[in-house]
N, C-alpha and C. Protein backbone atom coordinates (compact mmCIF):
# COMPACT_ATOMS: atom_id res chain seq x y z
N UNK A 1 10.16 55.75 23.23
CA UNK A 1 11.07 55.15 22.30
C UNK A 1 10.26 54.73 21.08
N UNK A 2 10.79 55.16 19.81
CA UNK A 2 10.19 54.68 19.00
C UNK A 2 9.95 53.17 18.66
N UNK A 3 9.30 52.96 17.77
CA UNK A 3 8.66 51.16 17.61
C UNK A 3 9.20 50.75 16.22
N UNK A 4 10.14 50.41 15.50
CA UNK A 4 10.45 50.18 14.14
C UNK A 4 9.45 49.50 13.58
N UNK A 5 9.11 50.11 11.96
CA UNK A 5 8.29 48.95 11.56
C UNK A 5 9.14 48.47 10.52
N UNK A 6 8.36 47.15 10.31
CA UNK A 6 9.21 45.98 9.47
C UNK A 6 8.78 47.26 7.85
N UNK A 7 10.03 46.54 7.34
CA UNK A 7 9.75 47.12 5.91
C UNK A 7 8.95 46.09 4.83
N UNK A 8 8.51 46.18 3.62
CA UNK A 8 7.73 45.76 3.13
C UNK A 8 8.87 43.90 2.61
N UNK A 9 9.86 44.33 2.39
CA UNK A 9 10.80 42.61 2.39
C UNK A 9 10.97 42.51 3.76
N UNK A 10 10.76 42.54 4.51
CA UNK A 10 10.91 42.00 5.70
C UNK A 10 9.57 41.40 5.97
N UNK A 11 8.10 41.93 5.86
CA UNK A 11 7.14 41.51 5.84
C UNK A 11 6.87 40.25 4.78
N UNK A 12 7.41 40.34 3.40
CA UNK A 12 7.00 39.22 2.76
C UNK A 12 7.49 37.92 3.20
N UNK A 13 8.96 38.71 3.67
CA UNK A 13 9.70 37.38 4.10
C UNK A 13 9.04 36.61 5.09
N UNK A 14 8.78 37.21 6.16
CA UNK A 14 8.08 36.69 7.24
C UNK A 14 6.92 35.66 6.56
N UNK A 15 6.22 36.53 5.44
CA UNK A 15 4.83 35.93 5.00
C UNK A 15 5.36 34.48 4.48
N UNK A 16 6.58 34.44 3.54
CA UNK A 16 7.14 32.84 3.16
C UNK A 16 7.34 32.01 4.18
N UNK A 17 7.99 32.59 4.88
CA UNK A 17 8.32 31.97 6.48
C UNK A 17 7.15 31.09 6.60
N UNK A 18 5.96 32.02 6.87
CA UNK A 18 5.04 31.57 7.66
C UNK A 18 4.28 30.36 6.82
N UNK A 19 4.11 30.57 5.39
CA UNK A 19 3.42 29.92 4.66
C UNK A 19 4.29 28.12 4.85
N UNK A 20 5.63 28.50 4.36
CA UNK A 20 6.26 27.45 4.41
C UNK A 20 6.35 26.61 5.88
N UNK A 21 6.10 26.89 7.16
CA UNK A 21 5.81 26.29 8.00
C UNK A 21 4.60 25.76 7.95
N UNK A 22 3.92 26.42 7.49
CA UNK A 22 2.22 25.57 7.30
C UNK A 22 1.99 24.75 6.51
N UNK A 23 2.69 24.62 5.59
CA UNK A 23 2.60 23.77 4.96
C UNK A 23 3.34 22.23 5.11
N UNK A 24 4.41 22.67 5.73
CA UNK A 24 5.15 21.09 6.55
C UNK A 24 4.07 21.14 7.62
N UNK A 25 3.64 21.11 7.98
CA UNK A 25 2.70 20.51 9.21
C UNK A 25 1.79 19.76 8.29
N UNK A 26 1.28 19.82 6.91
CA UNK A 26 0.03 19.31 6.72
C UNK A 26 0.90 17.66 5.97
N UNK A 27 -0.26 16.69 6.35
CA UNK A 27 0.35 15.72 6.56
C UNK A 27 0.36 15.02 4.81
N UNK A 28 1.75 14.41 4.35
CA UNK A 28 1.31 13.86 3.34
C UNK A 28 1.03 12.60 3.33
N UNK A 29 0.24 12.62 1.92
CA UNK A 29 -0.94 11.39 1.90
C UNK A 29 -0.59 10.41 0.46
N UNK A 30 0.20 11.19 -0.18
CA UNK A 30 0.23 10.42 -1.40
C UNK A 30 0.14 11.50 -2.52
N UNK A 31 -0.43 12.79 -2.02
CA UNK A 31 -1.29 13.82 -3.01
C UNK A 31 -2.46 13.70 -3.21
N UNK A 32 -3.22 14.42 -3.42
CA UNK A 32 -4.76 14.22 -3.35
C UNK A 32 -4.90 12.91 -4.11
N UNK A 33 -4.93 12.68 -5.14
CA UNK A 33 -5.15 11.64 -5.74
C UNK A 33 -4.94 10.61 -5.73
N UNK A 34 -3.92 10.35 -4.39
CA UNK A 34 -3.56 8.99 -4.04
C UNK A 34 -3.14 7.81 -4.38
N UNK A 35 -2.35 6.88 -3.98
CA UNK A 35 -1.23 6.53 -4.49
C UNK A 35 -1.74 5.62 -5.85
N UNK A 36 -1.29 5.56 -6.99
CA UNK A 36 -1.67 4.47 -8.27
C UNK A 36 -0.67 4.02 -9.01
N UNK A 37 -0.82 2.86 -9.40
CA UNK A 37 0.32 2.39 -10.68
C UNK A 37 -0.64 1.47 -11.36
N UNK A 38 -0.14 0.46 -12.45
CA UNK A 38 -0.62 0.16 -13.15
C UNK A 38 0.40 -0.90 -13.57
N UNK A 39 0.16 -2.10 -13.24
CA UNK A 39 0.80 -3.34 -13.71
C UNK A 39 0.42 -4.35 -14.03
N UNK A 40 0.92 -5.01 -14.81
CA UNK A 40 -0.01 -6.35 -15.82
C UNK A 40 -0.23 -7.29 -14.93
N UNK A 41 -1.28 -8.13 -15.51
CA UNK A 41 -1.34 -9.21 -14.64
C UNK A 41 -0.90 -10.44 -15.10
N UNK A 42 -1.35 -11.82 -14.53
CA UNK A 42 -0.80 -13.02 -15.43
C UNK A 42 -1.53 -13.11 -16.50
N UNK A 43 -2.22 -12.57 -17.03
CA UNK A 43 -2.96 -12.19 -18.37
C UNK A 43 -2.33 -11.49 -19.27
N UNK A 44 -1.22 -10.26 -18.76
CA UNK A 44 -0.96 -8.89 -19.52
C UNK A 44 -1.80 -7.88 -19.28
N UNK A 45 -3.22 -8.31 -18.95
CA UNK A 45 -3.83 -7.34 -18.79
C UNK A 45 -3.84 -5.82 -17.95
N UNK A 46 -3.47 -5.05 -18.03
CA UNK A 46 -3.10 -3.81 -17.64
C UNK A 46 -4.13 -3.66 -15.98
N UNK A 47 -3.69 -3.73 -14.60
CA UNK A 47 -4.56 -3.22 -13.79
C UNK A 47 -3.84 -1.92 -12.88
N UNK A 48 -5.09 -1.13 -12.46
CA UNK A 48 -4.22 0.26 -12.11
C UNK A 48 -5.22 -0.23 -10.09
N UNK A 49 -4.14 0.21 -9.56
CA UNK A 49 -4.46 0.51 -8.25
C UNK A 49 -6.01 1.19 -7.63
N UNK A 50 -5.75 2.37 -8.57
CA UNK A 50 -7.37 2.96 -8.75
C UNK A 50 -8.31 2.69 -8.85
N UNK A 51 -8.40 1.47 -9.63
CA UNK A 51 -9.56 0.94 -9.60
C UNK A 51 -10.12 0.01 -8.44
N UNK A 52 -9.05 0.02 -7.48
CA UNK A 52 -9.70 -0.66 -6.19
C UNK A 52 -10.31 0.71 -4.94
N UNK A 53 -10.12 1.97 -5.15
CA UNK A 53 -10.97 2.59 -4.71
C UNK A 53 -12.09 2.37 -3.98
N UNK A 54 -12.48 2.84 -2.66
CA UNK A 54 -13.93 2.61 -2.30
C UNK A 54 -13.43 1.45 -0.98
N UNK A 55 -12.49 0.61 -0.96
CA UNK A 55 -12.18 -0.28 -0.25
C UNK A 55 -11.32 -0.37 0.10
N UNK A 56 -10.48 -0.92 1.27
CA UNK A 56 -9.30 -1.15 1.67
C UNK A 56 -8.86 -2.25 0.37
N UNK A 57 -7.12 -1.85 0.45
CA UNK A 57 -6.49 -2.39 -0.34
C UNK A 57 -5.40 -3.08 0.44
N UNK A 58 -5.03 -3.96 0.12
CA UNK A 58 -4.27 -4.87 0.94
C UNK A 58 -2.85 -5.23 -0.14
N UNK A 59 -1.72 -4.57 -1.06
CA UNK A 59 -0.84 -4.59 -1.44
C UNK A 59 -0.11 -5.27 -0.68
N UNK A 60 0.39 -7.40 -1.36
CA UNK A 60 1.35 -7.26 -0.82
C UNK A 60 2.59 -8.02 -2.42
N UNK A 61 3.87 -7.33 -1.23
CA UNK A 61 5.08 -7.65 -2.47
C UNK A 61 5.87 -9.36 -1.99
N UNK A 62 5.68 -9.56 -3.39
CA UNK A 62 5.79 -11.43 -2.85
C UNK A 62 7.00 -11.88 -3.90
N UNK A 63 7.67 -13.30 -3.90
CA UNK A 63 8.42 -13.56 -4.81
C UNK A 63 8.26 -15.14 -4.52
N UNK A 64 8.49 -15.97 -5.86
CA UNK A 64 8.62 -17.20 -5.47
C UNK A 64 9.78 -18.30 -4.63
N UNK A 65 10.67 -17.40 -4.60
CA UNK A 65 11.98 -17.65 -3.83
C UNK A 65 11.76 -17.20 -2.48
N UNK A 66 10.61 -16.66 -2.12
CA UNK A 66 10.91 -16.54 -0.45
C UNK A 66 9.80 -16.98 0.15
N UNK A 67 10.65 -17.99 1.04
CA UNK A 67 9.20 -19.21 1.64
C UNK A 67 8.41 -18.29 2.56
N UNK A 68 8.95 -17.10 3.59
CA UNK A 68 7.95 -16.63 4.03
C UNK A 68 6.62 -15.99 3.21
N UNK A 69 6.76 -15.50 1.68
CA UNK A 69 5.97 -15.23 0.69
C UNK A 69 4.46 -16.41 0.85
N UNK A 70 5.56 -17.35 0.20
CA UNK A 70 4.38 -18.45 -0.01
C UNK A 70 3.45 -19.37 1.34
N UNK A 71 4.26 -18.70 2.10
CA UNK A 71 3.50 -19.53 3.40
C UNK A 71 2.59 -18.42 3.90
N UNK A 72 2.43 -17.50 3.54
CA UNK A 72 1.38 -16.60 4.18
C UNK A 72 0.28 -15.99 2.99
N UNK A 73 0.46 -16.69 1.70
CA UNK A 73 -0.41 -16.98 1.12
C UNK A 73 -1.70 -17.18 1.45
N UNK A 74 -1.88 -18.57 1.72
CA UNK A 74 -3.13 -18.72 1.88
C UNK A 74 -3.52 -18.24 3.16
N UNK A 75 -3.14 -17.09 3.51
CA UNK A 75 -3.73 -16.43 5.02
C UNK A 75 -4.21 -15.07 4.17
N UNK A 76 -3.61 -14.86 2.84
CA UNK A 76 -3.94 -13.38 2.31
C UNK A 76 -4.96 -13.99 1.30
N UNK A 77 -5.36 -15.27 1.16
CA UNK A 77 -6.25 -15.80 0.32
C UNK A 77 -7.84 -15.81 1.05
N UNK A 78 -7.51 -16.26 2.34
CA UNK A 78 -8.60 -16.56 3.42
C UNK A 78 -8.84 -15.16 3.45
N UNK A 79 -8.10 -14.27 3.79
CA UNK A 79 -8.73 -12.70 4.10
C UNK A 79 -9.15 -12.09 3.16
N UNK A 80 -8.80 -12.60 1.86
CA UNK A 80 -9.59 -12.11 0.63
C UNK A 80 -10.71 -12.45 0.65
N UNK A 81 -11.40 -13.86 0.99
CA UNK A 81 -12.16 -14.25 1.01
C UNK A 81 -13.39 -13.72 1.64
N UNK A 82 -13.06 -13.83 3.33
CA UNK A 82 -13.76 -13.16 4.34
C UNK A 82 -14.27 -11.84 4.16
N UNK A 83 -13.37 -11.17 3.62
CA UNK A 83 -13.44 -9.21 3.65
C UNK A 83 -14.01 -8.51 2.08
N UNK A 84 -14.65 -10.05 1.15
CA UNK A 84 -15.33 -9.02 0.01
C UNK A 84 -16.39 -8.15 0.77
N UNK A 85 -15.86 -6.69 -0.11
CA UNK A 85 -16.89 -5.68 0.24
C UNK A 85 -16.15 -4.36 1.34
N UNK A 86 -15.20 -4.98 1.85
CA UNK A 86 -14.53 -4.63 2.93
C UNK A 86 -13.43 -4.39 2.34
N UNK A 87 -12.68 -5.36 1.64
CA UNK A 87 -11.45 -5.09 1.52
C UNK A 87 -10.94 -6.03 0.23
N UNK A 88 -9.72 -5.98 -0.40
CA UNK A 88 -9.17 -6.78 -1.58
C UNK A 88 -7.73 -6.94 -1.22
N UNK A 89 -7.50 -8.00 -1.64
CA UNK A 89 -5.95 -8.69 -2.10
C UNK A 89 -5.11 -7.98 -2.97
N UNK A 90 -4.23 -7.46 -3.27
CA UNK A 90 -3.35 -7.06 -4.86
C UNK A 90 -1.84 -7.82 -4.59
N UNK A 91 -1.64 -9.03 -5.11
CA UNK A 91 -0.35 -9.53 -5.05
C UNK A 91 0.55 -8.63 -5.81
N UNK A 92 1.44 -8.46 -5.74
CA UNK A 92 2.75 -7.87 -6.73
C UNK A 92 3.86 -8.54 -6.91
N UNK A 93 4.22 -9.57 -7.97
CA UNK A 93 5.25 -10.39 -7.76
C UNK A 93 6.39 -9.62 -8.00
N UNK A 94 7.39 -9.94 -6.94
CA UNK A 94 8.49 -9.13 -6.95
C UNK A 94 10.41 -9.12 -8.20
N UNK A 95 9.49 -10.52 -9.27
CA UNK A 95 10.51 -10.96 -9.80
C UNK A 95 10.47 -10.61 -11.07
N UNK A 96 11.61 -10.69 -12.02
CA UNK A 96 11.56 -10.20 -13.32
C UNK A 96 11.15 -11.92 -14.35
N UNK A 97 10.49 -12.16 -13.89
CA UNK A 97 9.44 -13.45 -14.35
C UNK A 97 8.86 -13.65 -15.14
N UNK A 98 8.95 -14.81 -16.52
CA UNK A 98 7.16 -14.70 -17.73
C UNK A 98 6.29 -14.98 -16.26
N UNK A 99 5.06 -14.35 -16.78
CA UNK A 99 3.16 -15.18 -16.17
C UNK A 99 3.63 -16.19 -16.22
N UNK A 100 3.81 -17.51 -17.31
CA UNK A 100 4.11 -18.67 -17.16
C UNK A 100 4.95 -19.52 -16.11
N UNK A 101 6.62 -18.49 -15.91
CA UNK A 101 6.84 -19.13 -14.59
C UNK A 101 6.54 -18.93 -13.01
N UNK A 102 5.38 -17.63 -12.94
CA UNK A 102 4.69 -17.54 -11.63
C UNK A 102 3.31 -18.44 -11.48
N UNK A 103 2.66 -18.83 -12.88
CA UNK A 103 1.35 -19.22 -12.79
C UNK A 103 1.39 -20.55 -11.84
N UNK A 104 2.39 -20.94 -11.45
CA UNK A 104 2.43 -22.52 -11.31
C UNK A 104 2.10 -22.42 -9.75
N UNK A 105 3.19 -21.38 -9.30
CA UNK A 105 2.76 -20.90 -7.40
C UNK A 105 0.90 -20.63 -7.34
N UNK A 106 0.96 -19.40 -8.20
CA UNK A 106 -0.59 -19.06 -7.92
C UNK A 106 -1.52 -20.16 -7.80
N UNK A 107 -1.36 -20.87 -8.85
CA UNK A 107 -2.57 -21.93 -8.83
C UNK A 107 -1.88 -23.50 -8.12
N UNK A 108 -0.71 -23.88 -7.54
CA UNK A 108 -0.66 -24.84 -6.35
C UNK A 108 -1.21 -24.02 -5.40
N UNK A 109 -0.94 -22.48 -4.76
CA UNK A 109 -1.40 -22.29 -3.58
C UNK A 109 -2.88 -21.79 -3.81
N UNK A 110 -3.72 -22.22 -4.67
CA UNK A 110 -5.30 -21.43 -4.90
C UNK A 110 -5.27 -20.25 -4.36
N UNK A 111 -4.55 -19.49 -5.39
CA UNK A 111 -4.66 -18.14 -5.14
C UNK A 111 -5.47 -17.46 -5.80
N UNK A 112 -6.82 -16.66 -5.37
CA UNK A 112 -7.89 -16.47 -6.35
C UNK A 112 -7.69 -14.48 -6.45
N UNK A 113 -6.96 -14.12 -5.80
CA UNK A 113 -7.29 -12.58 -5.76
C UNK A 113 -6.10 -12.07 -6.84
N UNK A 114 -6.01 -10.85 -7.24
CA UNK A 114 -5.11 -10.66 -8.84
C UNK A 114 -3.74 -10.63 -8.07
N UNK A 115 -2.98 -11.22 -9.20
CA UNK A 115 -1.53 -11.19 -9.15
C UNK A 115 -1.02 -10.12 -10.01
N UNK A 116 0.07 -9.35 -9.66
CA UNK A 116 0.65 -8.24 -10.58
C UNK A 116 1.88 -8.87 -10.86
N UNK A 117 2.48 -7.85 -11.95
CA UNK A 117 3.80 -8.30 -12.41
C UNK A 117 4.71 -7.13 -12.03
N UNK A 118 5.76 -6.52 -11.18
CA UNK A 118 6.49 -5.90 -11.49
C UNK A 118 7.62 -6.02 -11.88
N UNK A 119 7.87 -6.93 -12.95
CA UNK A 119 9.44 -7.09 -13.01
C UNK A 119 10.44 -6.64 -12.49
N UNK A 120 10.39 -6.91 -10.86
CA UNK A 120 11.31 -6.58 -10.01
C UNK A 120 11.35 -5.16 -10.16
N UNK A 121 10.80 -4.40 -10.39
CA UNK A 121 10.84 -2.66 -10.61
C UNK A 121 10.04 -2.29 -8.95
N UNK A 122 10.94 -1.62 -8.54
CA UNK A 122 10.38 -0.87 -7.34
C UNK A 122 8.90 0.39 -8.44
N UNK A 123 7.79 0.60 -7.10
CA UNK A 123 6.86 1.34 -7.38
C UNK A 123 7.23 2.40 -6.55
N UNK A 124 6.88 3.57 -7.11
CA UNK A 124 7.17 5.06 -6.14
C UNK A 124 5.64 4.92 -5.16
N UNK A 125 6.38 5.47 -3.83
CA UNK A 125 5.23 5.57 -3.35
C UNK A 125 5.30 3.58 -2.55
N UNK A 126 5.82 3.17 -2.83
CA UNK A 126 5.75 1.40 -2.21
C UNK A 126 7.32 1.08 -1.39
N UNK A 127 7.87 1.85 -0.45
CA UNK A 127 9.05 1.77 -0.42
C UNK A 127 9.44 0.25 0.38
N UNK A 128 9.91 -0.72 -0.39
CA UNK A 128 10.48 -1.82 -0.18
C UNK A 128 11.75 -2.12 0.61
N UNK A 129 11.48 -2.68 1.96
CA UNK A 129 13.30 -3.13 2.26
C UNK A 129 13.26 -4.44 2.53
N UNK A 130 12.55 -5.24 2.19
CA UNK A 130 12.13 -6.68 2.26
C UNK A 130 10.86 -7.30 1.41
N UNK A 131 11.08 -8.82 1.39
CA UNK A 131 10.04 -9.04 1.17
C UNK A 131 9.90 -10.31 1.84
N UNK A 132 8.15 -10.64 2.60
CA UNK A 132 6.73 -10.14 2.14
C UNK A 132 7.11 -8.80 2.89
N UNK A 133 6.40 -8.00 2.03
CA UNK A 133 6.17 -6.13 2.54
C UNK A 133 4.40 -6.65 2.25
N UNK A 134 4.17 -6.10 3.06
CA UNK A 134 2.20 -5.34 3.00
C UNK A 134 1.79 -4.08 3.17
N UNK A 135 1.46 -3.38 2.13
CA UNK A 135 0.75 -2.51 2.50
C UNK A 135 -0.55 -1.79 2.32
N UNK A 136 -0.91 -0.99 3.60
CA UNK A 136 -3.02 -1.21 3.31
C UNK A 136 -3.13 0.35 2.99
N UNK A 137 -3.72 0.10 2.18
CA UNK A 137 -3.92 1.77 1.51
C UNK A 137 -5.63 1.81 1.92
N UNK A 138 -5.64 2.85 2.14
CA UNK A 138 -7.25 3.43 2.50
C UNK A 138 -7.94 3.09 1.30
N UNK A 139 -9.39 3.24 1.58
CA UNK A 139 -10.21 3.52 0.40
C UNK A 139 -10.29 4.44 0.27
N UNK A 140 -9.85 5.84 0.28
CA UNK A 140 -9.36 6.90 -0.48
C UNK A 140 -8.28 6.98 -1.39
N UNK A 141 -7.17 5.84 -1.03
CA UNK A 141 -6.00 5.39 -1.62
C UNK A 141 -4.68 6.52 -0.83
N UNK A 142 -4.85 6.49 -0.20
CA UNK A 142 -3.60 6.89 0.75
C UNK A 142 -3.11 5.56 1.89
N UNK A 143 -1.54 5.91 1.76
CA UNK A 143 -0.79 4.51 2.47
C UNK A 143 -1.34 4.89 3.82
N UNK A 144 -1.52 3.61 4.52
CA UNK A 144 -2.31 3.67 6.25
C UNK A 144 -1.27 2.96 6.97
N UNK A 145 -1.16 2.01 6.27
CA UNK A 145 0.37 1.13 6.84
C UNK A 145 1.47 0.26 6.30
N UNK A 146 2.10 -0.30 7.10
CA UNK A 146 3.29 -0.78 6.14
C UNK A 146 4.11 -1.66 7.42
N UNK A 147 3.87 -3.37 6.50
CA UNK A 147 4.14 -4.50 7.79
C UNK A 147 5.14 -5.54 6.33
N UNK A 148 6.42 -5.00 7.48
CA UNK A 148 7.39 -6.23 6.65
C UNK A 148 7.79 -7.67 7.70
N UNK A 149 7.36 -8.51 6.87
CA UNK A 149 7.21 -9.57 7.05
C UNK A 149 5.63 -10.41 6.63
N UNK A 150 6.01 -11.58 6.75
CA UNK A 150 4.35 -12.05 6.84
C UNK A 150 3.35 -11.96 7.67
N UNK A 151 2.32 -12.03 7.17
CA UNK A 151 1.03 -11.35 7.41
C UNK A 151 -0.08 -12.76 7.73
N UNK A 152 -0.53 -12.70 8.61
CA UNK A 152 -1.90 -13.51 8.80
C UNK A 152 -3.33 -12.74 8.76
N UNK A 153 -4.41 -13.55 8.22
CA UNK A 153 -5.89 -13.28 8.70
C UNK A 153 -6.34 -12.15 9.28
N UNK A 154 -5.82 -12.44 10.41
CA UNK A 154 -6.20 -12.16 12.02
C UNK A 154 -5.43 -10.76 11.99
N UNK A 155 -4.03 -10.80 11.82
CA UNK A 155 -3.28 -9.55 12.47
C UNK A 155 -3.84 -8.44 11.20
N UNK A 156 -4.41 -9.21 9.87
CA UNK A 156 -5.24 -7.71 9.09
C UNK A 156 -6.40 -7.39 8.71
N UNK A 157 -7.20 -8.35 9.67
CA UNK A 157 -8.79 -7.75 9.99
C UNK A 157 -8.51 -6.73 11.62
N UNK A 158 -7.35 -7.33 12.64
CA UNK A 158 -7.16 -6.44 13.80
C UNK A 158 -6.83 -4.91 13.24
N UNK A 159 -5.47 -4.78 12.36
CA UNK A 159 -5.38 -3.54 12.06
C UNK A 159 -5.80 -2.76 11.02
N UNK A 160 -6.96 -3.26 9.99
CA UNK A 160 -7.94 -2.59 9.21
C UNK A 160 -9.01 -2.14 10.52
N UNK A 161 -9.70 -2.69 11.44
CA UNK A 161 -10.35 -2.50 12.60
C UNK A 161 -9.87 -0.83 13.46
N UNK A 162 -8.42 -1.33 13.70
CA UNK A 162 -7.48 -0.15 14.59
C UNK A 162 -7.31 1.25 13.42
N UNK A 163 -7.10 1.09 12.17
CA UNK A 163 -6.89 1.23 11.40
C UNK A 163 -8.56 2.96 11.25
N UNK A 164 -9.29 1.93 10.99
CA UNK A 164 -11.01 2.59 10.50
C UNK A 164 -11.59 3.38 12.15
N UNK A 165 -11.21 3.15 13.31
CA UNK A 165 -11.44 3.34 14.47
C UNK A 165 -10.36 4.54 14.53
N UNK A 166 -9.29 4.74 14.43
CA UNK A 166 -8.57 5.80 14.88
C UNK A 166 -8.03 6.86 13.81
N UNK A 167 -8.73 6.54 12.12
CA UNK A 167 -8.36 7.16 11.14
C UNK A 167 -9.90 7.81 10.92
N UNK A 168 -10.49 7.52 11.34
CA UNK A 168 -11.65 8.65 10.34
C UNK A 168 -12.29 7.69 9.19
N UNK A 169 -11.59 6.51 8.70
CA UNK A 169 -12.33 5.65 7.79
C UNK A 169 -13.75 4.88 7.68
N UNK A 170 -14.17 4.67 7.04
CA UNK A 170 -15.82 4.32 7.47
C UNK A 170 -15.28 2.62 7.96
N UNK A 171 -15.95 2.25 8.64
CA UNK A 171 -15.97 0.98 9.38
C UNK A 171 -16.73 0.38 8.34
N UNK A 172 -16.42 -1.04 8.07
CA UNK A 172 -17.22 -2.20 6.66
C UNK A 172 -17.66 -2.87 7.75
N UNK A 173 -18.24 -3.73 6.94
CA UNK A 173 -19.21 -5.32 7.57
C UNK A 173 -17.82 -5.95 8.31
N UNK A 174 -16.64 -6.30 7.57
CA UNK A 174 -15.58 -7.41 7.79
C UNK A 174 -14.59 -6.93 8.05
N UNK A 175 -13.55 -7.21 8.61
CA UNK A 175 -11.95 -6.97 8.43
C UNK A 175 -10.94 -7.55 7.83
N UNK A 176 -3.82 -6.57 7.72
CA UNK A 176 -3.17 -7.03 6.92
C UNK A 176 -2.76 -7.64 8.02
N UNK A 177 10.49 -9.63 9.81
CA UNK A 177 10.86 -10.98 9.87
C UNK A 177 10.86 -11.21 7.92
N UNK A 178 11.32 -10.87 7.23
CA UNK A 178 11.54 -10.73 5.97
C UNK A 178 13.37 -11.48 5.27
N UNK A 179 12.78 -11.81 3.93
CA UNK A 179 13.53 -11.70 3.20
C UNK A 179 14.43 -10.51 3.02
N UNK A 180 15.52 -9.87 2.80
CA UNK A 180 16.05 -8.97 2.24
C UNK A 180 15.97 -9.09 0.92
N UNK A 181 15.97 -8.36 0.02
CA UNK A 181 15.76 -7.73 -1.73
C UNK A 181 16.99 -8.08 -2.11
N UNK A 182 17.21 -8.87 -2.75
CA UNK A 182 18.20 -9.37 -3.71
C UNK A 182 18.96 -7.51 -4.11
């Protein structure tokens, strides 16, 4: 019995087929270049994500209206503290706010690591359904995780740890229940 062969569109097709399955398997990361934005601080001063490169990043989205925000503050202040070299703080205030009426939280709760401004503008790439949201981007800058609610010390030196141990990340010296979104 004869053996049909595929014709030459039947072969390409197959070839899209095949390509396009291979390519959903590969995992996304952000895009090579990994995730960045660029938002003012209580200065104005322009800071981009990128430039925390090299280290874990610890993004979290905060507002002055939500007490779980401000009460886990100084737990993202202490871990700033502990983890230079290891890791950084990036607040993102979640409100359409002057600097002037956030500066007053930052500095009652001695908050020393940068505060951002997003005037309540969602970031692509930061998908929000609460706030406090945290999230720890590699030092490559690809998202690793994503914890809504507040955050202590402890539970984000454990999962930067779990985190560098089961991702391939280089291990450092040191080691991230919500509001709903208006």
């Amino acid at each position: 019995m004869p053996v049909p062969t595929p014709s030459s569109s039947s072969s390409a097709s197959c070839r899209s087929l095949f390509l396009a399955l291979l390519l959903a398997l590969i995992p996304f990361t952000g895009g090579s270049a990994g995730l960045d934005f660029t938002l003012p601080n209580l200065d104005g001063q322009p800071v981009r994500l990128v430039d925390f490169r090299g280290q874990w990043t610890v993004v979290n989205f905060w507002a002055s209206w939500c007490t779980p925000c401000l009460l886990e503050m100084p737990e993202l202040e202490s871990f700033h503290q502990a983890q230079r070299g290891r890791a950084v703080v990036v607040g993102v205030n979640f409100e359409d706010l002057a600097p002037d009426e956030i500066r007053p939280f930052v500095e009652r709760l001695g908050v020393t690591f940068p505060i951002l401004l997003s005037a309540g503008q969602r970031i692509p790439g930061f998908p929000l359904k609460g706030l406090p949201t945290t999230f720890l981007i590699s030092p490559a800058g690809a998202l690793a995780d994503t914890h809504l609610g507040a955050v202590n010390a402890a539970l984000l030196v454990k999962r930067l740890t779990e985190l560098e141990r089961a991702g391939g990340w280089p291990e450092t010296k040191a080691t991230a229940p919500a509001h709903p979104l208006p």
